[in-house]
Protein backbone atom coordinates (compact mmCIF):
# COMPACT_ATOMS: atom_id res chain seq x y z
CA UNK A 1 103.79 137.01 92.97
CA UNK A 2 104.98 138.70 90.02
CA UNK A 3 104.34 137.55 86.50
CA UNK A 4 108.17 137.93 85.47
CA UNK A 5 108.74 134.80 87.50
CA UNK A 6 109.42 131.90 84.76
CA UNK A 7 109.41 128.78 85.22
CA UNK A 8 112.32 126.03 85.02
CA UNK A 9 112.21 122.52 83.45
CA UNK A 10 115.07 119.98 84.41
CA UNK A 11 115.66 116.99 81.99
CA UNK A 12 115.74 115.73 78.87
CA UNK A 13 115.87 117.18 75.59
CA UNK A 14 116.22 114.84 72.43
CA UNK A 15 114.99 113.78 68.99
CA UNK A 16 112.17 111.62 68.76
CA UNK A 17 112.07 109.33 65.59
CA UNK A 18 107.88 108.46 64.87
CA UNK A 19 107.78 105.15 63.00
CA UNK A 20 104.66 105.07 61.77
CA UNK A 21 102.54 101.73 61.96
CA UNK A 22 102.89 102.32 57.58
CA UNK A 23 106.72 102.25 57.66
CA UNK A 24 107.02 105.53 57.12
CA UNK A 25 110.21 107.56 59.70
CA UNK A 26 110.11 111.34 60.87
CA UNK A 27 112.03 113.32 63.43
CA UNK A 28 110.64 115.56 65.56
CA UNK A 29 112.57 117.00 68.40
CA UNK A 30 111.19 116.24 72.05
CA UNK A 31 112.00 114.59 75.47
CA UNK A 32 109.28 115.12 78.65
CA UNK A 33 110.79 118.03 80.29
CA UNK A 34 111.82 119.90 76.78
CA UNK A 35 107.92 119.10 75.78
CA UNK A 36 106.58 120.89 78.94
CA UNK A 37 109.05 123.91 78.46
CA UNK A 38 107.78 124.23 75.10
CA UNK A 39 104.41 123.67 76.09
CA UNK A 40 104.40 126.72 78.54
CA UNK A 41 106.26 128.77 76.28
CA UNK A 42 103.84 128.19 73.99
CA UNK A 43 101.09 129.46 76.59
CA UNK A 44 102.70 132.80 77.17
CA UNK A 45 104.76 131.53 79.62
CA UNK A 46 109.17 132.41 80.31
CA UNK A 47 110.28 129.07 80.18
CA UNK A 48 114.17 127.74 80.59
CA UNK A 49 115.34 124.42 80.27
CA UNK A 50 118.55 122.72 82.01
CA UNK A 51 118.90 119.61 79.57
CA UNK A 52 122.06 117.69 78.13
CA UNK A 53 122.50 118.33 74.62
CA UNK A 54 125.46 117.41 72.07
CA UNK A 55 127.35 119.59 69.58
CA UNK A 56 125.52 117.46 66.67
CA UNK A 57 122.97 117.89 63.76
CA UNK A 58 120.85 116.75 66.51
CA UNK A 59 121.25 118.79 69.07
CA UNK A 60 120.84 121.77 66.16
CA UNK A 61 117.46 120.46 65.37
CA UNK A 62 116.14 120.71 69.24
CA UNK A 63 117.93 124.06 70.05
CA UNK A 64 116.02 125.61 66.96
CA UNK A 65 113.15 123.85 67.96
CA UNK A 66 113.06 125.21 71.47
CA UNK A 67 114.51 128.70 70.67
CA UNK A 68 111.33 129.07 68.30
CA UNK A 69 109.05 128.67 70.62
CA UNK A 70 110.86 131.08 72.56
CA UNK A 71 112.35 128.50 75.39
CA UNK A 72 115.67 129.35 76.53
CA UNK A 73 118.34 126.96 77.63
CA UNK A 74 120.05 126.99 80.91
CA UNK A 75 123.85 127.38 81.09
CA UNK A 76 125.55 124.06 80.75
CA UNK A 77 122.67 122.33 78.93
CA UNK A 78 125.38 121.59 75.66
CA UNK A 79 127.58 119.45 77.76
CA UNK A 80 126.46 116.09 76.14
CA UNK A 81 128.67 113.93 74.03
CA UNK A 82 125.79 113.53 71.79
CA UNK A 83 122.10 114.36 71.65
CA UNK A 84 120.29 111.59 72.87
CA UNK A 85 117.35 109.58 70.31
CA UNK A 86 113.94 107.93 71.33
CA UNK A 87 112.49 106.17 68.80
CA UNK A 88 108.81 105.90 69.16
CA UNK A 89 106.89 103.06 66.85
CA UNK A 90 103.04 103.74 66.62
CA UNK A 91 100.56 100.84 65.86
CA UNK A 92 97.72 101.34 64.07
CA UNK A 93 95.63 103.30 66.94
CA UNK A 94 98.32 105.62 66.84
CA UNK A 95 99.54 104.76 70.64
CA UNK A 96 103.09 104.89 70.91
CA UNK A 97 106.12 102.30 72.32
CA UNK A 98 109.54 103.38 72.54
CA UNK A 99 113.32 102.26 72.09
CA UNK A 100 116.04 104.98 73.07
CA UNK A 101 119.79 105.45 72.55
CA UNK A 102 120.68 108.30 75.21
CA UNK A 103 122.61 109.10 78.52
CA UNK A 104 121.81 111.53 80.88
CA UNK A 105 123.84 114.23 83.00
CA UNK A 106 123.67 117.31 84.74
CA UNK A 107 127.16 118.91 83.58
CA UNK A 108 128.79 120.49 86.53
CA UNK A 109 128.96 124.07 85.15
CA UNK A 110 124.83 123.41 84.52
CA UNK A 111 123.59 127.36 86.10
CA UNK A 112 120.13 127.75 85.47
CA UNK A 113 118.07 131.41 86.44
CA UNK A 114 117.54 131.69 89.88
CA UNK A 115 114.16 132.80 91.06
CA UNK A 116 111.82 130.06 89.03
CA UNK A 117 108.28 130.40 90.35
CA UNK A 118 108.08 126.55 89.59
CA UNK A 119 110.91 123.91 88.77
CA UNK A 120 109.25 121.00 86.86
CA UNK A 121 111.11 117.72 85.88
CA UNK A 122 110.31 113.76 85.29
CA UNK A 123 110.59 111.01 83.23
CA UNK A 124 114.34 109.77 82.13
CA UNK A 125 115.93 112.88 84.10
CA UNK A 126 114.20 111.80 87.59
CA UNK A 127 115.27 108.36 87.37
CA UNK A 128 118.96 107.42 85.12
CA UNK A 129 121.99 107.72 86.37
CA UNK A 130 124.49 109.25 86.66
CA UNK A 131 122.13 112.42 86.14
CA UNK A 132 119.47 111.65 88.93
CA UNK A 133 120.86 112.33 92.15
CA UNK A 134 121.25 116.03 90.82
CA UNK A 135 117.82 116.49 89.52
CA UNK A 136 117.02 115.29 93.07
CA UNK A 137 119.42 117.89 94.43
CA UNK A 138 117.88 120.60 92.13
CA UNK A 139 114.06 120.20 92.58
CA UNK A 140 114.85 119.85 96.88
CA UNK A 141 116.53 122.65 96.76
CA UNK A 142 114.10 125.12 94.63
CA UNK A 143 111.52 123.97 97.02
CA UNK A 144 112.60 127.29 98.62
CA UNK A 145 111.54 129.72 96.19
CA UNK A 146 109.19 127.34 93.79
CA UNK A 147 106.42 124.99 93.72
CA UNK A 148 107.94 121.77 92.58
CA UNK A 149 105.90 119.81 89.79
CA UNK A 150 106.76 115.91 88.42
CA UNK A 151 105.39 113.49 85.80
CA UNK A 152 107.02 109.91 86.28
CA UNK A 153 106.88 109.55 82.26
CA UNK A 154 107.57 106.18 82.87
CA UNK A 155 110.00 104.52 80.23
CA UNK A 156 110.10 100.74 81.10
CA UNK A 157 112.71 100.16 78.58
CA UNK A 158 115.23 102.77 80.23
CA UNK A 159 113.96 102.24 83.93
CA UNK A 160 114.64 98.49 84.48
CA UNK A 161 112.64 96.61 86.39
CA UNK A 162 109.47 98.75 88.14
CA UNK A 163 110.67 97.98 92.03
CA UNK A 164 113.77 99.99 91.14
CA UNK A 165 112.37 102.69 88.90
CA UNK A 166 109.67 103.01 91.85
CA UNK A 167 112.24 103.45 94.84
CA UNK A 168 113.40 106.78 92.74
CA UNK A 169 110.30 107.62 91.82
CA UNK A 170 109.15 107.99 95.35
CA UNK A 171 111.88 110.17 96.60
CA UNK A 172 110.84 112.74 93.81
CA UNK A 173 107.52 112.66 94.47
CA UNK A 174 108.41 113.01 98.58
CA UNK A 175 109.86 116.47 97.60
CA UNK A 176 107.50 117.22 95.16
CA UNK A 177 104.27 119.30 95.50
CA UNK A 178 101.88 118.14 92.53
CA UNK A 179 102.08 115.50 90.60
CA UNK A 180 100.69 114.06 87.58
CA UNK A 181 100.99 110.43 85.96
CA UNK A 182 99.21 108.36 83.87
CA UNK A 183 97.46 105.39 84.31
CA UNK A 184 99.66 103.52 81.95
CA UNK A 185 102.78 104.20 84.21
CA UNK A 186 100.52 103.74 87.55
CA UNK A 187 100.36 100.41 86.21
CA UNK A 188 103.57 99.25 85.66
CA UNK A 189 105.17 101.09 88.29
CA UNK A 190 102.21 99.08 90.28
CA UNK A 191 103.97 95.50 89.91
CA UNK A 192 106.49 96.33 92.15
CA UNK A 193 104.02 96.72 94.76
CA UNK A 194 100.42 94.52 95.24
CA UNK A 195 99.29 95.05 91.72
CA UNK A 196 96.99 98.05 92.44
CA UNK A 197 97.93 101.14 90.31
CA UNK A 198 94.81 103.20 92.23
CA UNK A 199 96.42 102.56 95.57
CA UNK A 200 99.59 103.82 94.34
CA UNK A 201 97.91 106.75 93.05
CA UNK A 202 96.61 107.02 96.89
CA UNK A 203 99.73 106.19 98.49
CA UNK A 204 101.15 109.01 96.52
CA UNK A 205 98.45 111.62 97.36
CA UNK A 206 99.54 110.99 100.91
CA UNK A 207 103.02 111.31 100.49
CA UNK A 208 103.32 114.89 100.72
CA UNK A 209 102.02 116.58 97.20
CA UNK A 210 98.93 118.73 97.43
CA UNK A 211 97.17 116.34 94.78
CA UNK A 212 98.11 113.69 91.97
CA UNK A 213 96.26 113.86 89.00
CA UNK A 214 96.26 110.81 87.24
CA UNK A 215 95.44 111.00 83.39
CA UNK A 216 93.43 107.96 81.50
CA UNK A 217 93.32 109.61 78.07
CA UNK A 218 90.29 109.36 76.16
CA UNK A 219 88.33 109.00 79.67
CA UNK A 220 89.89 112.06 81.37
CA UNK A 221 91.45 112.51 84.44
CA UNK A 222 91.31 112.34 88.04
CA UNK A 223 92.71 114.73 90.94
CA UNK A 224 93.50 112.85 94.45
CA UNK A 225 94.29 114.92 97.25
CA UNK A 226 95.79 113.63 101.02
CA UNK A 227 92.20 114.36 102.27
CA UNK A 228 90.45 111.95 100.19
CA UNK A 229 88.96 113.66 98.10
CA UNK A 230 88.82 112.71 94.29
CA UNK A 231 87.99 115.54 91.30
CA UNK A 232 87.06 113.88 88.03
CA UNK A 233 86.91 115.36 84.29
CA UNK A 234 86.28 114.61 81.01
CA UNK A 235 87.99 114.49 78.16
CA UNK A 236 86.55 115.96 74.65
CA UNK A 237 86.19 113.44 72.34
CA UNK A 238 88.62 114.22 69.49
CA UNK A 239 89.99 112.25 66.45
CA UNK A 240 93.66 110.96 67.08
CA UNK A 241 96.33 111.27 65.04
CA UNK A 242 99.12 109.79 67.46
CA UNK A 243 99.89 110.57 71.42
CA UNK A 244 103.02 111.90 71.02
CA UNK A 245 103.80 114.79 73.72
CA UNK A 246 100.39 114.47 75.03
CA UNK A 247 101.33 114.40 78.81
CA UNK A 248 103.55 116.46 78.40
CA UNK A 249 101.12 118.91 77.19
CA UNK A 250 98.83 118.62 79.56
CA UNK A 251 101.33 119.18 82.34
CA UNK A 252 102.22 122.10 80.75
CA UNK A 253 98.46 123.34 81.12
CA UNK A 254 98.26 122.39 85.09
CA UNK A 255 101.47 124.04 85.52
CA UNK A 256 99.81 127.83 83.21
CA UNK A 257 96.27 126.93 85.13
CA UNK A 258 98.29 126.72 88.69
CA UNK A 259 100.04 129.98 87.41
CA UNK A 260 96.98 131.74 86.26
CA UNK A 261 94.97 130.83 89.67
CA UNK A 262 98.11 132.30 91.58
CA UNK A 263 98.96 129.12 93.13
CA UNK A 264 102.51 128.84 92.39
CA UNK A 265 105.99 129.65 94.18
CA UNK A 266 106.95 128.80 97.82
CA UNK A 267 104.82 131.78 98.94
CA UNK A 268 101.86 130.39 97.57
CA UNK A 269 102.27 126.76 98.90
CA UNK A 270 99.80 127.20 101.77
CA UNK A 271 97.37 127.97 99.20
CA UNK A 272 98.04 125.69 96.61
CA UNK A 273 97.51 123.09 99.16
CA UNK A 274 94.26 124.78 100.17
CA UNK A 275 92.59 124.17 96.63
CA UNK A 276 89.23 123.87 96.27
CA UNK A 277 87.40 121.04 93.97
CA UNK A 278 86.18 124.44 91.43
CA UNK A 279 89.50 125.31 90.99
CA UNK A 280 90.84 121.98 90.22
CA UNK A 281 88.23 120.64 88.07
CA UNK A 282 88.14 124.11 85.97
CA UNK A 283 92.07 123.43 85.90
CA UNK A 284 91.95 119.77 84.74
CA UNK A 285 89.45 120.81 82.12
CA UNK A 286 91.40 123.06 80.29
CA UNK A 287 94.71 120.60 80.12
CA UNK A 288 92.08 117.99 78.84
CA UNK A 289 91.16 120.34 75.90
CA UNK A 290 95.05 121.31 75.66
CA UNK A 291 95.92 117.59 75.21
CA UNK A 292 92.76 116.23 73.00
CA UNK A 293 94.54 119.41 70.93
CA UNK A 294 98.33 117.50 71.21
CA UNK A 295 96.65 114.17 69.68
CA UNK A 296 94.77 115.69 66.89
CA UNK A 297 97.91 116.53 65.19
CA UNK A 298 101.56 114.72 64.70
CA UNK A 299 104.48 114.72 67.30
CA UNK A 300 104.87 116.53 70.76
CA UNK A 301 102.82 119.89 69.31
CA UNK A 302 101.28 121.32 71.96
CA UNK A 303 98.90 123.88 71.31
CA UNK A 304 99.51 128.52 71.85
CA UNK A 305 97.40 130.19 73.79
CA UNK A 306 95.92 131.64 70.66
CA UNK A 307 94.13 128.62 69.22
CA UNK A 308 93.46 127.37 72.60
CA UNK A 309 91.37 130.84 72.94
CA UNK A 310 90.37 130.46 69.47
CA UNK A 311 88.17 127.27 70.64
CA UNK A 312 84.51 127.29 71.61
């Protein structure tokens, strides 16, 4: 597998407006799949993302944002009639609700780089029409060249009622090949079934991915794989500031620590699927540190693989 490969992201790109649990209002630019483009870019990694961006002040902010970082943008991805707004409100923890004013598309012309080594997407992209059955179409068929990775991102407030959220849901997760969610969205997405967010977590490990690894914040995470096995890590302790981008951030690390163990593309799937609990829990570890990093500081900021290094 050769290290030119990049990786793809499919979804959402927008502004996210932080109201702060003073009053205060700041803009960021973010969106799940833009945040884990920007968070592999970020690691050393070539990163494109197909999105749905307008011709606005908005859609300026995130192309500058993403270009910075050195994330390009698959053709088609300025197709939108405007760029989409999430507006998060933090209370005084610094956990994070949110209200959006968006749509979602794949524009027809949308041509991203063939040859990903892994084709990530989630959240709104996964699940809102009329831009879903694509990103289904997209992620099945890179199965053939890439691993395919998915966060559910849950956003009750877009997704409607969890049974109908979790019907999508599990067709994504059918053709995916890891997945990670949190234990938030387990939860909600866990009313449409008998209540119990760890036996969806299970269900889902036996679906078809090689593991889910489902995230619990301050308390770490967990790896299930179809064989029953569970890896469990820590997570540093760490001062937040708000959780902004924090998933994101550590899907971006699983995806780089997938890379780096030479675990991802078709090629590899055998392998990937072959993972041993060292691996995984040496994985997981790093994403922890990569996301207690992401809540220290304000917004979706994930961290380079400089000050990531830089730490003891």
């Amino acid at each position: 597998m050769s290290e030119q490969r990049h990786a793809l992201a499919i979804g959402e790109a927008l502004v996210d407006a932080v109201r702060r649990a003073d009053g205060s209002l700041t803009e960021h630019p973010g969106g799940s799949p833009a945040n884990v483009a920007l968070g592999l870019a970020r690691l050393g990694r070539d990163a494109e993302l197909l999105t749905w961006l307008g011709a606005d002040s908005h859609g300026d902010a995130v192309r500058a944002h993403l270009e910075e970082a050195g994330v390009s943008l698959a053709r088609g991805s300025d197709a939108a009639p405007a760029t989409s707004v999430a507006t998060a409100t933090l209370d005084a923890s610094g956990a994070a609700t949110y209200d959006f004013d968006l749509t979602w598309d794949v524009a027809a012309s949308a041509a991203p780089r063939p040859g990903a080594v892994v084709a990530h997407t989630g959240s709104i992209a996964a699940v809102l029409e009329p831009g879903a059955d694509a990103v289904l179409a997209l992620i099945r068929d890179a199965r053939s060249h890439a691993t395919v990775t998915y966060d559910p991102n849950a956003r009750p407030s877009l997704m409607g009622d969890p049974a109908t959220a979790l019907a999508r849901i599990d067709a994504v997760i059918a053709a995916s090949d890891v997945v990670k969610v949190s234990d938030e969205d387990l939860a909600w997405l866990a009313q449409a079934t008998d209540g119990d967010a760890e036996a969806l977590a299970r269900r889902w490990a036996e679906a078809g991915p090689a593991f889910v690894v489902v995230t619990r914040g301050g308390e770490g995470a967990t790896a299930l794989t179809p064989d029953g096995r569970e890896v469990a890590i820590a997570a540093p302790a760490v001062t937040v500031v708000d959780t902004v981008g924090a998933g994101d951030s550590f899907m971006s690390g699983l995806i780089d620590g997938l890379w780096s163990a030479g675990l991802l593309g078709a090629e590899r799937r055998d392998a990937l699927y072959a993972i041993d609990d060292a691996t995984l829990s040496g994985i997981l570890t790093r994403c922890a540190r990569i996301g207690a990093i992401t809540v220290s500081r304000a917004g979706a900021n994930p961290p380079t693989a400089a000050e990531l290094d830089a730490l003891p």
